[in-house]
Protein backbone atom coordinates (compact mmCIF):
# COMPACT_ATOMS: atom_id res chain seq x y z
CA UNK A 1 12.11 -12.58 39.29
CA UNK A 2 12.63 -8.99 40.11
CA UNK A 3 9.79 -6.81 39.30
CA UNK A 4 7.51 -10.03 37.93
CA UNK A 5 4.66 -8.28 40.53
CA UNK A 6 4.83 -5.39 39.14
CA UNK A 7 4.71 -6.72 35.56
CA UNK A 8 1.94 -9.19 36.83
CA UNK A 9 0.06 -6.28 37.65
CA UNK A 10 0.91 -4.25 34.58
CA UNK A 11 -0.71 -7.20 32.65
CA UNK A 12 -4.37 -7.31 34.64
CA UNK A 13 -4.31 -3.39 34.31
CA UNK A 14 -3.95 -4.04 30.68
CA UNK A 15 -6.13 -6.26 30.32
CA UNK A 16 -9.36 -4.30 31.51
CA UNK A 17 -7.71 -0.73 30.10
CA UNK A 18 -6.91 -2.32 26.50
CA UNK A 19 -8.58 -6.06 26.44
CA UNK A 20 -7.06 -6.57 22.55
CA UNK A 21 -3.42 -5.97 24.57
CA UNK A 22 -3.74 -7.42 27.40
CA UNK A 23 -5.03 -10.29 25.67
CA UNK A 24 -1.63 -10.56 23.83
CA UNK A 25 0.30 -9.95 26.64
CA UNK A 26 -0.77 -12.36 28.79
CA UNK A 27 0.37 -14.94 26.72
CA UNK A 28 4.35 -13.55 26.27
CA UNK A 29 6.69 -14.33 28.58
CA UNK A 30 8.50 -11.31 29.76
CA UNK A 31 11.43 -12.48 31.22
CA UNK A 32 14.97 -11.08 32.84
CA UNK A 33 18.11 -10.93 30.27
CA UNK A 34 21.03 -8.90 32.01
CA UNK A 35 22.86 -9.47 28.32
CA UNK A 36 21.42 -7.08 26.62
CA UNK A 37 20.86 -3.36 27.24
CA UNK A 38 18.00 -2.59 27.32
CA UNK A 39 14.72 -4.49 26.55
CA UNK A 40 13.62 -6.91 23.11
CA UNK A 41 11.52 -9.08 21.88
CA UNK A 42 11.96 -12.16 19.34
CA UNK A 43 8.09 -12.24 18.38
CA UNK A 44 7.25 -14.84 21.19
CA UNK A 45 9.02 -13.30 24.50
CA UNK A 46 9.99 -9.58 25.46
CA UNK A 47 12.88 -9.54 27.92
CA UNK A 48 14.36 -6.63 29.94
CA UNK A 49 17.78 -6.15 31.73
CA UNK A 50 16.85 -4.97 35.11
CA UNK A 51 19.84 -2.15 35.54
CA UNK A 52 17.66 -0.24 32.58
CA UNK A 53 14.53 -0.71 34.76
CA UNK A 54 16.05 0.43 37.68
CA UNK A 55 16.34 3.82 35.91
CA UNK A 56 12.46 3.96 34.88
CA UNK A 57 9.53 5.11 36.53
CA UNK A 58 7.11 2.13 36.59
CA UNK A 59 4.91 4.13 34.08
CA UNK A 60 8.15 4.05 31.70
CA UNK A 61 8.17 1.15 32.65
CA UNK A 62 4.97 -0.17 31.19
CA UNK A 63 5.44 1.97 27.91
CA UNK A 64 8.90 -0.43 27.53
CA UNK A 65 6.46 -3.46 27.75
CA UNK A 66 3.54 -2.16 25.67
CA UNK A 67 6.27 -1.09 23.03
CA UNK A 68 7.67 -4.82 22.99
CA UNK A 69 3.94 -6.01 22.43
CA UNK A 70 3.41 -4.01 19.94
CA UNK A 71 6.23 -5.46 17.78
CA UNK A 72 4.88 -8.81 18.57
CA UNK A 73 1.31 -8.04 17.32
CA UNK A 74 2.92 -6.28 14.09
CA UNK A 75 5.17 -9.25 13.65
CA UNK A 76 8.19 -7.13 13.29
CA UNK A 77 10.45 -9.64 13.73
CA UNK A 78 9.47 -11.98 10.62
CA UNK A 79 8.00 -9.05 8.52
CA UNK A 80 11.78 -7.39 7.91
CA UNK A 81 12.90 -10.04 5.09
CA UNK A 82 16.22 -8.77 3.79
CA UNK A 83 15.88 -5.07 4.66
CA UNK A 84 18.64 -3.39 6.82
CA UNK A 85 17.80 -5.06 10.62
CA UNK A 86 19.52 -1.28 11.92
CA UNK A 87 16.88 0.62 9.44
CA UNK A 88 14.02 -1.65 9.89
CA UNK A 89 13.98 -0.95 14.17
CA UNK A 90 14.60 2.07 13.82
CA UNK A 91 11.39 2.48 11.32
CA UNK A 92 9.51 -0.26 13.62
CA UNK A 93 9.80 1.94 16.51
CA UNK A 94 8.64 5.12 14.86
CA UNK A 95 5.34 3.24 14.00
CA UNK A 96 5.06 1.92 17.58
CA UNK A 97 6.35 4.97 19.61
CA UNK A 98 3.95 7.48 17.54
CA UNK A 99 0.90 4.41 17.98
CA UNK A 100 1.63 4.90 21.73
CA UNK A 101 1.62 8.31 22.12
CA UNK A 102 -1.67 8.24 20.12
CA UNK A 103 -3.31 5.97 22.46
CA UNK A 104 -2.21 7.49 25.77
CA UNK A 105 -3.65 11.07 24.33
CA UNK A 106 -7.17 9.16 23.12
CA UNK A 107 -7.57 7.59 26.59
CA UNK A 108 -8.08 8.97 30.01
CA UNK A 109 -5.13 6.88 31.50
CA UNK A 110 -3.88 8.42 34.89
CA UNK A 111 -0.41 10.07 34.53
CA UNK A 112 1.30 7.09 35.64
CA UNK A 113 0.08 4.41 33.87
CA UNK A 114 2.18 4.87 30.69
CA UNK A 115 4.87 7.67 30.84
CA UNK A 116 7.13 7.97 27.86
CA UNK A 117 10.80 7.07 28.83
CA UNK A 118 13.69 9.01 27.86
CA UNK A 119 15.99 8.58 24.79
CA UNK A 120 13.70 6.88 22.69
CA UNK A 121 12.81 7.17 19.15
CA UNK A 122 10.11 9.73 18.88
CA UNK A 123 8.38 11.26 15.68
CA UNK A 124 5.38 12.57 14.42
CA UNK A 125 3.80 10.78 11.72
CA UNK A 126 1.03 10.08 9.55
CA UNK A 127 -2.09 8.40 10.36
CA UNK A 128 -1.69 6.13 7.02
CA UNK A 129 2.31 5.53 7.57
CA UNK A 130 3.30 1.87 7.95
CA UNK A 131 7.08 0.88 8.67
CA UNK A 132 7.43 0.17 5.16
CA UNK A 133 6.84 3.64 4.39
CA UNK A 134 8.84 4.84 7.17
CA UNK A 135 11.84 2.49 6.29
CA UNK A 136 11.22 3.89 2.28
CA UNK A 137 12.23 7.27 3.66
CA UNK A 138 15.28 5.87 5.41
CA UNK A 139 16.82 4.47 3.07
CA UNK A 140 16.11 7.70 1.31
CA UNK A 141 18.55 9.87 4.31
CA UNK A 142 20.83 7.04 5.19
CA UNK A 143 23.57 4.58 3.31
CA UNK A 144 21.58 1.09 3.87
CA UNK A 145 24.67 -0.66 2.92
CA UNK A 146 26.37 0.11 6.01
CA UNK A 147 28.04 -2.52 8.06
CA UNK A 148 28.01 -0.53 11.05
CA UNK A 149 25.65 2.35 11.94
CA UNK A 150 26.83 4.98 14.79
CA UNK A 151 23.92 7.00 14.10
CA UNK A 152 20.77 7.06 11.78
CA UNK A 153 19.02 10.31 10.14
CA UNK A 154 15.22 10.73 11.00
CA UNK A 155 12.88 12.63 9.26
CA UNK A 156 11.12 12.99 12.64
CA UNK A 157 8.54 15.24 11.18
CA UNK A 158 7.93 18.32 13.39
CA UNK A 159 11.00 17.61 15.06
CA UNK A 160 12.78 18.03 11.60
CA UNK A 161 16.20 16.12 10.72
CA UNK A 162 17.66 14.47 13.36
CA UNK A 163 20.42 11.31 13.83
CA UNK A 164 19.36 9.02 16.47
CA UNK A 165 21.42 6.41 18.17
CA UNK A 166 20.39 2.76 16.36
CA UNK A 167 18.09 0.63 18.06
CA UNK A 168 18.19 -3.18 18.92
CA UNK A 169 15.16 -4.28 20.33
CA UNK A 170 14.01 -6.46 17.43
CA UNK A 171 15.72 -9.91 16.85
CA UNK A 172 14.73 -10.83 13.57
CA UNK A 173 14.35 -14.46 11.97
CA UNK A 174 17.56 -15.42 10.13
CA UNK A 175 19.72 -13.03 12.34
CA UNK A 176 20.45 -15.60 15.17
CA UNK A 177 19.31 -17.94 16.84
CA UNK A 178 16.90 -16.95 19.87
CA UNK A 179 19.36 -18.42 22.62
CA UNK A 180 22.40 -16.21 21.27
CA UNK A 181 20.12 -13.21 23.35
CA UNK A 182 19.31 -15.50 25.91
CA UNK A 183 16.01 -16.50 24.60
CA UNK A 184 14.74 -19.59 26.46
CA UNK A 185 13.10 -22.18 24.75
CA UNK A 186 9.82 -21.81 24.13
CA UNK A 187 6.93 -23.84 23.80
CA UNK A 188 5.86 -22.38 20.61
CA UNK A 189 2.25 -21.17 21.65
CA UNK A 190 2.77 -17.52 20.36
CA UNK A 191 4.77 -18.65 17.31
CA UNK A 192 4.03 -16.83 14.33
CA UNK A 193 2.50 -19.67 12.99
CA UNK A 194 0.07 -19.17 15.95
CA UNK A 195 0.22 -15.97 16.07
CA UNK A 196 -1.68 -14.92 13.02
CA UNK A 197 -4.77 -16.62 13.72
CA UNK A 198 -4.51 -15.38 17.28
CA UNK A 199 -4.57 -11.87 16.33
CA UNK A 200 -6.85 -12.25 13.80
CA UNK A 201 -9.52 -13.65 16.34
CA UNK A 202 -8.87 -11.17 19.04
CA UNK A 203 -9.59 -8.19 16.33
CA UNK A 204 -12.76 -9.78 15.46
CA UNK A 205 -13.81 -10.52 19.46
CA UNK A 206 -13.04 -6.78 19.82
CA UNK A 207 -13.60 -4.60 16.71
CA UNK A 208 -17.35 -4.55 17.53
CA UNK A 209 -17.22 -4.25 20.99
CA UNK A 210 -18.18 -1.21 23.10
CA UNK A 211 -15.72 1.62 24.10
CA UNK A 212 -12.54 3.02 21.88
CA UNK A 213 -10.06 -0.31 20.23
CA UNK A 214 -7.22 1.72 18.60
CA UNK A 215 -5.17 -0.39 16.74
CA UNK A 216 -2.07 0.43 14.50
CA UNK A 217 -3.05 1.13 10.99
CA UNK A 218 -1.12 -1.11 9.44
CA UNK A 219 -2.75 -3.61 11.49
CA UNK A 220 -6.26 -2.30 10.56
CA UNK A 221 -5.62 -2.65 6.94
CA UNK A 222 -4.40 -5.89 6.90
CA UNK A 223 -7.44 -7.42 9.21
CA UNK A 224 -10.54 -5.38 7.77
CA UNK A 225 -12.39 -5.69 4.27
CA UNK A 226 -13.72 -9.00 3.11
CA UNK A 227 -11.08 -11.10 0.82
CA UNK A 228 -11.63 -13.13 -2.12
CA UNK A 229 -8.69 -15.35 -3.58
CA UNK A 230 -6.84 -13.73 -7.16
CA UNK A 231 -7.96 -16.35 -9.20
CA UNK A 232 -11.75 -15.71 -8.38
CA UNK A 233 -11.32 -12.11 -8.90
CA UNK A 234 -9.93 -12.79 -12.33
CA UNK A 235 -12.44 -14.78 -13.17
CA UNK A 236 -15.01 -12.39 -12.17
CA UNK A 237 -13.00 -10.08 -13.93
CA UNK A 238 -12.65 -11.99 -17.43
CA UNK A 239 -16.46 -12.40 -17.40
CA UNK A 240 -17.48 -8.99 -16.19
CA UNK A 241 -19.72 -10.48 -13.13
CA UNK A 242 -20.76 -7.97 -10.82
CA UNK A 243 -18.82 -8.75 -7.10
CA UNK A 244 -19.07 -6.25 -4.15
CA UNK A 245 -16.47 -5.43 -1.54
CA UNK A 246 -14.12 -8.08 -3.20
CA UNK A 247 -10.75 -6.44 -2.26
CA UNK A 248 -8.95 -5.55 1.00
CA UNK A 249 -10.63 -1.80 1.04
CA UNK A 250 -13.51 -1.81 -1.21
CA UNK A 251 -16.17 -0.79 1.17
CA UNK A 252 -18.49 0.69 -0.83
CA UNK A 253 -21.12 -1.09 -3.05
CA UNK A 254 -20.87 -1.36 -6.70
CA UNK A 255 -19.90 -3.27 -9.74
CA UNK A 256 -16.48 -4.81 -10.37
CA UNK A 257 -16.27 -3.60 -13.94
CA UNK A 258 -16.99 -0.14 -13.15
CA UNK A 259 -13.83 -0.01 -11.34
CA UNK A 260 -11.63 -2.57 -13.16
CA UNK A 261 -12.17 -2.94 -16.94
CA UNK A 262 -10.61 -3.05 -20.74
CA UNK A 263 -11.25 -0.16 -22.76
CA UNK A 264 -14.17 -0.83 -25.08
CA UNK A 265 -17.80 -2.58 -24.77
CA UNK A 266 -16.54 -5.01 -21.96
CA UNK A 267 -18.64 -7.68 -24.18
CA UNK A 268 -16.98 -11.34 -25.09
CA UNK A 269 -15.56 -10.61 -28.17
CA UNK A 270 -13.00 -7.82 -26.26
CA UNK A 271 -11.66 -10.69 -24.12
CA UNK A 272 -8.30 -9.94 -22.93
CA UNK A 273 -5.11 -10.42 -25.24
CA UNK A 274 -2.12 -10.03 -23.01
CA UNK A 275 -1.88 -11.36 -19.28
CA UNK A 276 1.45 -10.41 -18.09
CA UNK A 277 2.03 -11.82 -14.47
CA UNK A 278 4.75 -10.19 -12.25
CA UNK A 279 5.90 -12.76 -9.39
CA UNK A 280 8.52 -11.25 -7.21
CA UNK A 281 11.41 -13.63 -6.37
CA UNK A 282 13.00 -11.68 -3.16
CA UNK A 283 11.97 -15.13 -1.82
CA UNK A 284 9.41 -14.02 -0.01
CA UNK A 285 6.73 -15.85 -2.14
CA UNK A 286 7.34 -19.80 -1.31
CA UNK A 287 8.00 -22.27 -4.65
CA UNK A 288 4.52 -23.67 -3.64
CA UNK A 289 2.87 -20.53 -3.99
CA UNK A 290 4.54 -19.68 -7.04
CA UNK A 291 3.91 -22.85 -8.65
CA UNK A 292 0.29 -22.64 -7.54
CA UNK A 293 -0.03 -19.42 -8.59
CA UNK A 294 1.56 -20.13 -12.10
CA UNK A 295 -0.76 -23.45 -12.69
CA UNK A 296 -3.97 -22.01 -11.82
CA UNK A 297 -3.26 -18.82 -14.03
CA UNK A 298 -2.15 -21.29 -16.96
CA UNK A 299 -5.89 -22.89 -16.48
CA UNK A 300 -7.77 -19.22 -16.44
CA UNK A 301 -5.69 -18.14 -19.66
CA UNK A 302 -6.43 -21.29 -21.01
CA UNK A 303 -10.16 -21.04 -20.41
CA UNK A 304 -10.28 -17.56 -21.65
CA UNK A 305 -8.28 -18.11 -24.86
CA UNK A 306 -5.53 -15.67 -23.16
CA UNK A 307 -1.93 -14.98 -23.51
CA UNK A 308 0.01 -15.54 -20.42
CA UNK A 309 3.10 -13.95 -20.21
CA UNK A 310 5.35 -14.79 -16.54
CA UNK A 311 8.34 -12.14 -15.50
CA UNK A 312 9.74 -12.55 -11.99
CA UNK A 313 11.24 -9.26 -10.38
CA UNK A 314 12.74 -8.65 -6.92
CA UNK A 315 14.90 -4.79 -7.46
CA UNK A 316 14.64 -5.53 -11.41
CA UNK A 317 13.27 -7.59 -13.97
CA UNK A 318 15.56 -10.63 -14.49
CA UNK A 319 13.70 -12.98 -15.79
CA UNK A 320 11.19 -12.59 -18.69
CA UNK A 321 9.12 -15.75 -20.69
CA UNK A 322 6.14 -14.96 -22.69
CA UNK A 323 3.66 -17.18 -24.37
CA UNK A 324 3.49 -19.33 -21.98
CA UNK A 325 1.25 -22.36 -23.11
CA UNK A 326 1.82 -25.87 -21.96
CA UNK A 327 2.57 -27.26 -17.90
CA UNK A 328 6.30 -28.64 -19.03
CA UNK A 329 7.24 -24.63 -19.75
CA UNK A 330 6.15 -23.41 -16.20
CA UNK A 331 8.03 -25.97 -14.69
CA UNK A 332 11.32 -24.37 -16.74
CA UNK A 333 10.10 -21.24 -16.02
CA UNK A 334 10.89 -20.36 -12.06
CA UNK A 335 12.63 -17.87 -11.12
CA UNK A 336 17.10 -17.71 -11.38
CA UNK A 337 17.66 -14.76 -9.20
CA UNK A 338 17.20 -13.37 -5.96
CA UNK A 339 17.65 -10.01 -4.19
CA UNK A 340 15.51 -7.43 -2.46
CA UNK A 341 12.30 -5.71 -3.18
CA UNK A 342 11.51 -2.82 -5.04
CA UNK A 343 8.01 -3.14 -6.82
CA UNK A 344 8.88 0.26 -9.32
CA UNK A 345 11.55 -1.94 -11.49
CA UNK A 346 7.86 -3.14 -12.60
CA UNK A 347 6.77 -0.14 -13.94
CA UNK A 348 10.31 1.13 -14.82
CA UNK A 349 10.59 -2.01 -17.30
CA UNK A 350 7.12 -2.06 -18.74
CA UNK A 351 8.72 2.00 -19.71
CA UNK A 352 11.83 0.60 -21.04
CA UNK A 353 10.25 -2.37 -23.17
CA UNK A 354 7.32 -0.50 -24.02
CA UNK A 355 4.89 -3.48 -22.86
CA UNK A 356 1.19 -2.64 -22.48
CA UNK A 357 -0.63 -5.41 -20.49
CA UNK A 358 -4.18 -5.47 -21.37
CA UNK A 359 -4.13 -7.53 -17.50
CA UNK A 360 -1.67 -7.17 -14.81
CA UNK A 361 -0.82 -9.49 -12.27
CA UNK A 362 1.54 -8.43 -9.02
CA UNK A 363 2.51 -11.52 -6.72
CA UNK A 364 4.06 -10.52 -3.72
CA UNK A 365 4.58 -10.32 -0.12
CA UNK A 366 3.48 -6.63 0.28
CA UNK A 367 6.98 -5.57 1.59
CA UNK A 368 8.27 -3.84 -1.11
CA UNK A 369 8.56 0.34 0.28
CA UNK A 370 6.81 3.16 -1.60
CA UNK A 371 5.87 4.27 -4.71
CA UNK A 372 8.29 6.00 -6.91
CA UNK A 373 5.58 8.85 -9.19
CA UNK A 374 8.66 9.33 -11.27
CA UNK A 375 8.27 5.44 -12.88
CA UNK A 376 4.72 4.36 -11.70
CA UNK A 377 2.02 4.45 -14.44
CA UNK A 378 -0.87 5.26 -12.79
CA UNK A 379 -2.94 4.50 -16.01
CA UNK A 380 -2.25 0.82 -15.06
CA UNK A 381 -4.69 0.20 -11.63
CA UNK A 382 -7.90 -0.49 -13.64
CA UNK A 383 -6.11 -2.85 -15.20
CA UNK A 384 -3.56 -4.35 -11.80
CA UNK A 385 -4.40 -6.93 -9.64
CA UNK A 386 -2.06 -6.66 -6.47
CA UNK A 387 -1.93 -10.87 -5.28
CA UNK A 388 -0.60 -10.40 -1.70
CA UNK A 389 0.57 -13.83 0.17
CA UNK A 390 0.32 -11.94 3.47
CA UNK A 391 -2.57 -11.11 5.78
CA UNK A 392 -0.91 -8.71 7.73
CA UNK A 393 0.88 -6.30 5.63
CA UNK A 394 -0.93 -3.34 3.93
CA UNK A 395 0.19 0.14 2.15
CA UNK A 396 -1.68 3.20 0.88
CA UNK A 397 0.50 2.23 -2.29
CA UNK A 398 -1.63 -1.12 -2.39
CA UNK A 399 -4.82 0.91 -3.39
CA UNK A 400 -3.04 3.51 -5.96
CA UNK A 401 -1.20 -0.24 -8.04
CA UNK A 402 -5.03 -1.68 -8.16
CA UNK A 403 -7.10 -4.04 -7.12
CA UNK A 404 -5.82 -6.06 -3.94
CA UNK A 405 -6.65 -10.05 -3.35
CA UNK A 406 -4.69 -12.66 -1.85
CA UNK A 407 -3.12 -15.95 -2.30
């Protein structure tokens, strides 16, 4: 394969310059595709068309690679769901252009180790941003119902307002098949299936080892902080136990109540009234998680002499069924509609219906843009419990809705 010593190279460079990396890469085929333009990954295997790396230096060269690995590691290629595919690249490689500027300016690389190509997708953003975010704000400056984009309109921060040409260097699931772009068929060792638990290990090999281990921050989020499962913080919650650290960012030390409680004496007899439990239905929540979800919550209301109150929600609130008492009316009560994700209909319908949930419940995938101040009721986090069903997603919104467990 032409240039498959240089790339072998590239890799054992990697691996003693950025161990977590080359780690990764080492296990991803990077193979030749003269199809496509460019270079792009489908999660498991980057490939590159060799014309376009004829026109690189070999330190461009390497940034192409270590831009492709970082989509794999952020799982960009399952993590889009029903967004735009032209809007969700284009935010994908803001996050992982402005992640690799950041590490070639922490770390003494030589000049030609990674040297930023030409023509890319370049912008300056925040430390906190995650392509959720970034994606948010495109949608904000561009029609997302577009068939066809010939250009899309960054905020590209210091740069100001600019229209870049679209990119497609991430094939996402559902698109097409992998061998439409000429993806061979792989074994299925860096599936994401296996790719989760890969990740996961390698950050915990490496987050305590010696010298600098940047990693993305959306990546950070989603791997650091201990967990505990919803139904154990609820629990906790309904008998005001003390539990420390039990969310994704809860570093500091101190009681649960003191950060998530009722008003009033927090004693036995001010037990909770209303639960009202918010499942989104975009479909990215499986009808085994929402059915486990539903039963065990039907079993902690019941326990607790609560009402439980289920409303499913993907851009609005469709469908609503309170009192919820017996098995036989969960089972009628799944969800009718689907569509995207847009976690402010929430807040935007507990307005309009003038609800007040004594407990909140938010099941989702995490993938649902920002915050709109306009609707949210920021009143609400002492009382929110944000269920996420996804290890590797996190938002600065996360901490502002409440409390954050998992499924």
């Amino acid at each position: 394969m032409e240039y498959e010593d240089e790339i072998r190279a590239f890799k054992l460079s990697l691996l003693r310059a950025l161990p977590f990396y080359g780690e990764v890469l080492l296990r991803v085929p990077v193979t030749v595709n003269r199809s496509i333009k460019t270079a792009c990954t489908n999660g498991s295997e980057i490939q590159f068309n060799p014309d376009y790396f004829k026109t690189l230096s070999p330190g461009e060269r390497n940034f192409v690679i270590m831009h492709e690995v970082l989509h794999i590691i952020l799982r960009h290629c399952v993590r889009r769901g029903k967004r735009s595919a032209v809007l969700w690249n284009v935010a994908a490689d803001i996050i992982v252009n402005d992640f690799l500027f950041k590490i070639i300016e922490e770390n003494d690389f030589e000049s030609t180790f990674f040297q930023v190509p030409p023509n890319g997708i370049y912008a300056d953003v925040n430390y906190s941003a995650t392509t959720e975010n970034i994606y948010a704000r495109l949608c904000g400056l561009n029609d997302v119902n577009q068939t066809e984009f010939k250009g899309v309109t960054v905020d590209a921060g210091y740069r100001g307002t600019i229209t870049v040409r679209p990119r497609e260097d991430i094939i996402t699931t559902g698109d097409v098949s992998p061998a439409d772009y000429g993806f061979g068929q792989q074994s299925g060792e860096m599936s994401d299936a296996v790719l989760k638990p890969f990740i996961s290990k390698l950050y915990k090999k490496y987050r305590n080892s010696s010298g600098s281990f940047p990693v993305p921050y959306e990546l950070e989020g989603a791997m650091t902080g201990k967990r505990v499962r919803w139904d154990k913080l609820l629990r906790q919650f309904l008998t005001e136990k003390a539990s420390a650290e039990s969310s994704y960012h809860t570093p500091e030390r101190k009681y649960l109540h003191m950060d998530l409680i009722i008003p009033g004496t927090g004693t036995r007899t001010e037990q909770i009234g209303q639960i009202w439990a918010f499942a989104d239905c975009s479909g990215s929540v499986s009808e085994s998680e929402m059915k486990e979800f539903l039963f065990q919550l039907k079993a902690i209301t019941k326990a607790f002499k609560c009402e439980m109150n289920i409303c499913y929600w993907d851009t609005a609130v469709s469908d609503v069924y309170t009192k919820i008492k017996t098995a036989e009316q969960i089972e009628n009560s799944l969800p009718k509609h689907t569509g995207g994700t847009d976690v402010n209909c929430i807040y935007k319908w507990l307005r309009q219906n003038g609800v007040k949930p004594d407990l909140m419940l938010i099941l989702t995938d995490g993938m649902f843009g920002s915050l709109d101040d306009s609707v949210f009721m920021p009143g609400l986090k002492r009382r929110t419990i944000l269920v996420i069903n996804n290890d590797y997603v996190f938002s600065e919104d996360f901490k502002r809705i409440g409390k954050i467990t998992r499924i």
